[in-house]
PDB file of N, CA and C in Angstrom:
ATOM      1  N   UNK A   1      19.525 -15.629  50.909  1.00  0.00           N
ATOM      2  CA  UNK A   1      20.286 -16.193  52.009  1.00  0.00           C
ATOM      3  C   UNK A   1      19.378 -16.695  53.124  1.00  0.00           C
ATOM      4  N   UNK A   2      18.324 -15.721  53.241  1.00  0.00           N
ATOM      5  CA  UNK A   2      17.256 -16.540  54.671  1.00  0.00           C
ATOM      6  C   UNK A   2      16.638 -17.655  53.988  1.00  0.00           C
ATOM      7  N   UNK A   3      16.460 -17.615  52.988  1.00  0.00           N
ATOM      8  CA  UNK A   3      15.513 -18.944  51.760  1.00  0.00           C
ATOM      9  C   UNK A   3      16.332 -19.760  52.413  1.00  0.00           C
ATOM     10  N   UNK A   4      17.554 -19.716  52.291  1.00  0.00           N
ATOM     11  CA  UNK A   4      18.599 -20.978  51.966  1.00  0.00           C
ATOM     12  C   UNK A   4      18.793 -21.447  53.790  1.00  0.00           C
ATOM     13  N   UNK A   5      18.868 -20.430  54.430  1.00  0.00           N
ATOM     14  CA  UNK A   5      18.700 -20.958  56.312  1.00  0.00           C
ATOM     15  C   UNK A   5      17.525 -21.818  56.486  1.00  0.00           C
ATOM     16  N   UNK A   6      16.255 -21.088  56.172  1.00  0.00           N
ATOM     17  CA  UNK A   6      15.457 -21.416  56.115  1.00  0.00           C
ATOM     18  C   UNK A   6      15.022 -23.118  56.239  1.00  0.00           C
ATOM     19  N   UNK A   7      15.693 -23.203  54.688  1.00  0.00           N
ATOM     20  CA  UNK A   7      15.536 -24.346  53.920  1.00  0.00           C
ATOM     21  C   UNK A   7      16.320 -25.293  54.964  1.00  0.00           C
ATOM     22  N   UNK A   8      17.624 -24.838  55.196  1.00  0.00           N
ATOM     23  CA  UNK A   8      18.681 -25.870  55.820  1.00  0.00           C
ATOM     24  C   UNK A   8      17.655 -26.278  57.486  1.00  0.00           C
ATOM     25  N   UNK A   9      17.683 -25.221  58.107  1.00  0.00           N
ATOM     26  CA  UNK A   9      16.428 -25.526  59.133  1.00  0.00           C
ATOM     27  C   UNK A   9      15.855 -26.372  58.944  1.00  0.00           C
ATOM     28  N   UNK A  10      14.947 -26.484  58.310  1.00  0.00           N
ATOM     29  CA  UNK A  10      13.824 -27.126  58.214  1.00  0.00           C
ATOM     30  C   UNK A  10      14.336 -28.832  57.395  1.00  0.00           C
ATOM     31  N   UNK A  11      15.226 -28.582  56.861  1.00  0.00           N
ATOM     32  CA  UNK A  11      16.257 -29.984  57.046  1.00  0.00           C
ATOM     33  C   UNK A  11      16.639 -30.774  58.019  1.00  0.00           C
ATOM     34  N   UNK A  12      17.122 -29.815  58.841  1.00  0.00           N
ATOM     35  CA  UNK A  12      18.345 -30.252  60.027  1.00  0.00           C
ATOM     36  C   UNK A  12      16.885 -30.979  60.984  1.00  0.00           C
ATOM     37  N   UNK A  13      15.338 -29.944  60.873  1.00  0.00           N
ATOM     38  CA  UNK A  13      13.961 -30.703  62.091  1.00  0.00           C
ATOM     39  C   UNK A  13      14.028 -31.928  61.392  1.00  0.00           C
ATOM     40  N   UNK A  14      14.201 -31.919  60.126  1.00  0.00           N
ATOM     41  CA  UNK A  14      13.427 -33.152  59.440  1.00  0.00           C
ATOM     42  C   UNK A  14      14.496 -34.541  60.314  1.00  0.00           C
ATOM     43  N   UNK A  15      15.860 -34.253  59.865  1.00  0.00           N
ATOM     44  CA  UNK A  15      16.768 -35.085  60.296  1.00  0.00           C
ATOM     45  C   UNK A  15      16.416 -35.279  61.944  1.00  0.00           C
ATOM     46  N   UNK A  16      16.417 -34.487  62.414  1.00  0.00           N
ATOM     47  CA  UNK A  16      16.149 -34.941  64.071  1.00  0.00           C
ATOM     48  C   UNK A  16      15.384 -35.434  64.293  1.00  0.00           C
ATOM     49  N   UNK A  17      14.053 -35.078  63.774  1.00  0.00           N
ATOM     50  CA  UNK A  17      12.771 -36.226  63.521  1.00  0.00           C
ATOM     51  C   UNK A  17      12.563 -37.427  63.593  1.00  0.00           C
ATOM     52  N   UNK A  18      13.681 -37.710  62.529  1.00  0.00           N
ATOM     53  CA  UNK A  18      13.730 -39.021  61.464  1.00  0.00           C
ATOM     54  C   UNK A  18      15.238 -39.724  62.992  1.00  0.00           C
ATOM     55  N   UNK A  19      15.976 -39.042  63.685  1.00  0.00           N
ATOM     56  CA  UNK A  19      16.423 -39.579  64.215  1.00  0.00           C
ATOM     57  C   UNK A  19      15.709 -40.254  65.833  1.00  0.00           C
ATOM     58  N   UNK A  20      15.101 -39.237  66.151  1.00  0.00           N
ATOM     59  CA  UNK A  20      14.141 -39.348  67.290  1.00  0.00           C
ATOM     60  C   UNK A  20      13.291 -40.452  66.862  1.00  0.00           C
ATOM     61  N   UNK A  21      12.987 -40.787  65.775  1.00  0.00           N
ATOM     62  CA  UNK A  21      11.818 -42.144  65.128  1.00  0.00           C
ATOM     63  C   UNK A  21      12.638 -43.296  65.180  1.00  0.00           C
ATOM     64  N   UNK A  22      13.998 -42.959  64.412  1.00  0.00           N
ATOM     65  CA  UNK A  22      14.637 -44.109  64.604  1.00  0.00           C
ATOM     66  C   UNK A  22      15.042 -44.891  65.815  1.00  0.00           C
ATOM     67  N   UNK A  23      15.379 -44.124  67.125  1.00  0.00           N
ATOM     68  CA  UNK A  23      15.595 -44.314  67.981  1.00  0.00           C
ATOM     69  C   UNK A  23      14.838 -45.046  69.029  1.00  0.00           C
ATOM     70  N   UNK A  24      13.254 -44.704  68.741  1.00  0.00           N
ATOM     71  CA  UNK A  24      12.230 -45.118  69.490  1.00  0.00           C
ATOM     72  C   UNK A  24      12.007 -46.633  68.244  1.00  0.00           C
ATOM     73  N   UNK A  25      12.089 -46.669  67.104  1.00  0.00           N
ATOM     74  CA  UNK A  25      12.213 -48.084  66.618  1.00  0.00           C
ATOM     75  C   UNK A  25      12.801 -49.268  67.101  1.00  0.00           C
ATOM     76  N   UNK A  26      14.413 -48.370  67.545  1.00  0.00           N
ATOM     77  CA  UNK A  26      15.292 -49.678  67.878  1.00  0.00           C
ATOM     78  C   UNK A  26      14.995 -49.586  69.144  1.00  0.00           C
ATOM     79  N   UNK A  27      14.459 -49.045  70.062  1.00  0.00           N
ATOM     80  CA  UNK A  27      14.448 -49.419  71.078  1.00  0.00           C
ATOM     81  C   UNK A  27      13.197 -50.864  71.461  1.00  0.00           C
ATOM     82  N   UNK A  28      12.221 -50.429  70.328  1.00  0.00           N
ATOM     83  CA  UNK A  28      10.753 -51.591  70.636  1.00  0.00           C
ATOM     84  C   UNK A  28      11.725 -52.872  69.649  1.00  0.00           C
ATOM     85  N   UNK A  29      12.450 -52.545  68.974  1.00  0.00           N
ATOM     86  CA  UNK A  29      13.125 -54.214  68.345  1.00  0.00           C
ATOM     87  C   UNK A  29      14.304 -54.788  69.203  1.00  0.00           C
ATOM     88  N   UNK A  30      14.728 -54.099  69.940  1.00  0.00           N
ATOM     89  CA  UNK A  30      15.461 -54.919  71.199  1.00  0.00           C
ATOM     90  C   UNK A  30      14.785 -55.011  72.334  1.00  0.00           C
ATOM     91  N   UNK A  31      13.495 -54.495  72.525  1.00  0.00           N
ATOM     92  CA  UNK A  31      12.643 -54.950  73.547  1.00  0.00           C
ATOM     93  C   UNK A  31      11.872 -56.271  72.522  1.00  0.00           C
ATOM     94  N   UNK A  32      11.633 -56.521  71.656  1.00  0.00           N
ATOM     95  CA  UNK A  32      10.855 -57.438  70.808  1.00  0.00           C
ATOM     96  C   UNK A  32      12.339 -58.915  70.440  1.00  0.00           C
ATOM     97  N   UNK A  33      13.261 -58.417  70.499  1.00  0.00           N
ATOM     98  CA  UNK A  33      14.432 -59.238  70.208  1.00  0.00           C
ATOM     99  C   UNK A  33      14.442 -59.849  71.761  1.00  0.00           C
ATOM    100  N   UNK A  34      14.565 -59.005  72.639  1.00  0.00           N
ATOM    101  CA  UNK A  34      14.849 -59.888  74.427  1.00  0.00           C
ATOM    102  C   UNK A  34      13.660 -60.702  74.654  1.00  0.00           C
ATOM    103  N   UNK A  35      12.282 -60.377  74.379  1.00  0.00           N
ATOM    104  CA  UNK A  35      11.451 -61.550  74.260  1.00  0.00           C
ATOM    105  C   UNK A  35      11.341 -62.437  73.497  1.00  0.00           C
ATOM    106  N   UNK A  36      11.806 -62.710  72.161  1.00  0.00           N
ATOM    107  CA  UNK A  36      12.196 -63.665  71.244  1.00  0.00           C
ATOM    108  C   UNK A  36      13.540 -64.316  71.996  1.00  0.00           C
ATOM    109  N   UNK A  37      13.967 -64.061  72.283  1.00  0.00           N
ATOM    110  CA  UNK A  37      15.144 -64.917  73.162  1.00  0.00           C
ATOM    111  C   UNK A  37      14.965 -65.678  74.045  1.00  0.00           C
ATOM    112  N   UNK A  38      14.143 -64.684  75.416  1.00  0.00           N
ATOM    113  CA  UNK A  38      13.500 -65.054  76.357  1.00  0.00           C
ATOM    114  C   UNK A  38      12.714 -66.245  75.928  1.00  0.00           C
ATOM    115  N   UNK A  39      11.517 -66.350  74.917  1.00  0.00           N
ATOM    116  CA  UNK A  39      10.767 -67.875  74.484  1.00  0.00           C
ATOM    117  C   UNK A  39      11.645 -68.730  74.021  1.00  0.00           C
ATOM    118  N   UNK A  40      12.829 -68.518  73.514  1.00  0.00           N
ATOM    119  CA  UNK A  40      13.511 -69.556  72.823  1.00  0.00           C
ATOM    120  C   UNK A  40      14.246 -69.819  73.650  1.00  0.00           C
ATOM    121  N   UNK A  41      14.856 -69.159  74.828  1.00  0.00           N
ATOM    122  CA  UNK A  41      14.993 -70.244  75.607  1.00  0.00           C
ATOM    123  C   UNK A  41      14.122 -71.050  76.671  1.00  0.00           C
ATOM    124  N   UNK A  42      13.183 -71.078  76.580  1.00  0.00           N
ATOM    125  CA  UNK A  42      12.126 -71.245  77.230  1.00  0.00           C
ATOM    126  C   UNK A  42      12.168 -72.542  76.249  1.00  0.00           C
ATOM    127  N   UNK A  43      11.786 -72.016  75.032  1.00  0.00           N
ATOM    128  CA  UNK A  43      10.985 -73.812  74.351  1.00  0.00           C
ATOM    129  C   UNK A  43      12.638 -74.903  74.446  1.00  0.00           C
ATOM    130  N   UNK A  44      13.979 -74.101  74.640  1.00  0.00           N
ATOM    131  CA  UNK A  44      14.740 -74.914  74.613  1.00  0.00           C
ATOM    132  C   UNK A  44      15.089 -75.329  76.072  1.00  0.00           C
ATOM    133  N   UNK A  45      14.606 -74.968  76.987  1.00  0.00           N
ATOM    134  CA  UNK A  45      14.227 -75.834  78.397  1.00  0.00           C
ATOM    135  C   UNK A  45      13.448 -76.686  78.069  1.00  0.00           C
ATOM    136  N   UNK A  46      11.982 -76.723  77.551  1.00  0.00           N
ATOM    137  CA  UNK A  46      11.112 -77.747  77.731  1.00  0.00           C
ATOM    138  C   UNK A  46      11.653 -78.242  76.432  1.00  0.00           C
ATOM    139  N   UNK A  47      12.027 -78.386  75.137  1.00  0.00           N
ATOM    140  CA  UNK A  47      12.471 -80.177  74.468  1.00  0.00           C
ATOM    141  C   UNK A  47      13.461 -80.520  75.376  1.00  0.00           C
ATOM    142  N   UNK A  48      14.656 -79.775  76.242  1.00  0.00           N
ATOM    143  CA  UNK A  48      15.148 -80.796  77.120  1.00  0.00           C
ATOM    144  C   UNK A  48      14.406 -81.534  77.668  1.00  0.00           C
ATOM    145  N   UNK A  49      13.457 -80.934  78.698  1.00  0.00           N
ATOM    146  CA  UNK A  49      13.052 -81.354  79.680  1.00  0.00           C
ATOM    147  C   UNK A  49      12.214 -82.573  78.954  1.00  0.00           C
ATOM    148  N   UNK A  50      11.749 -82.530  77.646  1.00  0.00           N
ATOM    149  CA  UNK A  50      10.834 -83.478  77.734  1.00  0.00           C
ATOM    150  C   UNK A  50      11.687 -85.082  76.768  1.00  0.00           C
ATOM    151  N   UNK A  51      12.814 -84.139  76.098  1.00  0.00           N
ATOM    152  CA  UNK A  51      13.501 -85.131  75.785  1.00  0.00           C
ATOM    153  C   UNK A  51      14.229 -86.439  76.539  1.00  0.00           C
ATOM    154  N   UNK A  52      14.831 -85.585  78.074  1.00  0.00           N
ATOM    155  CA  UNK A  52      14.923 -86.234  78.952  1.00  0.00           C
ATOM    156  C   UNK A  52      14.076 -87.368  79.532  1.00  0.00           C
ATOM    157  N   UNK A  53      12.449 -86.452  79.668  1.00  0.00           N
ATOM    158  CA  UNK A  53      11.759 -87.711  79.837  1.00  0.00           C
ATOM    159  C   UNK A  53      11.249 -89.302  78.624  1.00  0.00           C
ATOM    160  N   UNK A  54      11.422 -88.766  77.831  1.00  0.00           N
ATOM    161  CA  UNK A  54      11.486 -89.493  76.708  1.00  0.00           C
ATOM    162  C   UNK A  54      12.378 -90.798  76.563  1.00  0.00           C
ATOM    163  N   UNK A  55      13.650 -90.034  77.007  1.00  0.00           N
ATOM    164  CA  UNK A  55      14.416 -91.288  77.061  1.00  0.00           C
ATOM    165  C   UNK A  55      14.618 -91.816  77.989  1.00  0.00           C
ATOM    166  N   UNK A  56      13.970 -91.506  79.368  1.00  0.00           N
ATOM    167  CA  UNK A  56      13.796 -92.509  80.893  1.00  0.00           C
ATOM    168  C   UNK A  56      12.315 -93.411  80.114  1.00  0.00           C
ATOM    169  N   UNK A  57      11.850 -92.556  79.443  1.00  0.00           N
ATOM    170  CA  UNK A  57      10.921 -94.122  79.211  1.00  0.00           C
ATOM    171  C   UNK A  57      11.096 -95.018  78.458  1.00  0.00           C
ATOM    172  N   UNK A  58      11.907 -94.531  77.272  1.00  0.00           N
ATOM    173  CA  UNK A  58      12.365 -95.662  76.344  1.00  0.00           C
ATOM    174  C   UNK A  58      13.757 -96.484  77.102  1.00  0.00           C
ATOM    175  N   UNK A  59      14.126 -96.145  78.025  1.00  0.00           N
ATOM    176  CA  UNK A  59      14.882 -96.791  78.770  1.00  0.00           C
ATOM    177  C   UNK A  59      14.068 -97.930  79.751  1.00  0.00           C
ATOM    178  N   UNK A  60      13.053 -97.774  79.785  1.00  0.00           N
ATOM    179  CA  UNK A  60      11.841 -98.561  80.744  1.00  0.00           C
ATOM    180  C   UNK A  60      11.130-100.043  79.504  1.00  0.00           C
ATOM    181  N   UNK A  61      11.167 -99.394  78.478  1.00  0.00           N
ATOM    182  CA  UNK A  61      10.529-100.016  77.510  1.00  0.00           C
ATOM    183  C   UNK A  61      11.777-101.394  77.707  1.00  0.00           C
ATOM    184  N   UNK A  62      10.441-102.515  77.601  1.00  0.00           N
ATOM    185  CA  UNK A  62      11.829-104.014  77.908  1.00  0.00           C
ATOM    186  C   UNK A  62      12.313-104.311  76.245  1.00  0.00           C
ATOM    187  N   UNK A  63      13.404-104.830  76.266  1.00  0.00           N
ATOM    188  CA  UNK A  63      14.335-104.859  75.050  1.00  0.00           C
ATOM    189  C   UNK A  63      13.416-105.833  74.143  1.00  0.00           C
ATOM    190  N   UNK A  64      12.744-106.903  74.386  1.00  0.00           N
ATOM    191  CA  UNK A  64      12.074-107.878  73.429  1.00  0.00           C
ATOM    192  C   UNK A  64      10.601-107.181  73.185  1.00  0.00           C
ATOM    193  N   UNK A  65      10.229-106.008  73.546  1.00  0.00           N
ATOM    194  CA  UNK A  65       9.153-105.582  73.024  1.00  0.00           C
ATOM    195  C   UNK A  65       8.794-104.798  71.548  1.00  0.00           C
TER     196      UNK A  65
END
């Protein structure tokens, strides 16, 4: 019967372990996910921004050229 506590014990650390690991995982992949966001919207400011300028110049460009 103590074998078998024992045993379950030393289960139940393993599981808390393995939950305490998991926990500190997801926390660095939603800190790693908010900066993947953060750049993507970033690069999707600048193709606006540069798309915008793009087409004030092809708007400049004269039609018979």
């Amino acid at each position: 019967m103590n074998s078998e506590l024992a045993a379950l014990e030393t289960k139940i650390e393993q599981v808390v372990a393995l939950v305490h690991q998991l926990r500190a995982e997801n926390e660095v992949l939603k800190n790693q996910m908010a900066t993947a966001e953060a750049e993507r919207l970033h690069l999707r400011q600048t193709m606006t921004a540069a798309r915008e300028r793009l087409e004030v110049l092809v708007d400049r460009v004269p039609e018979d050229a």
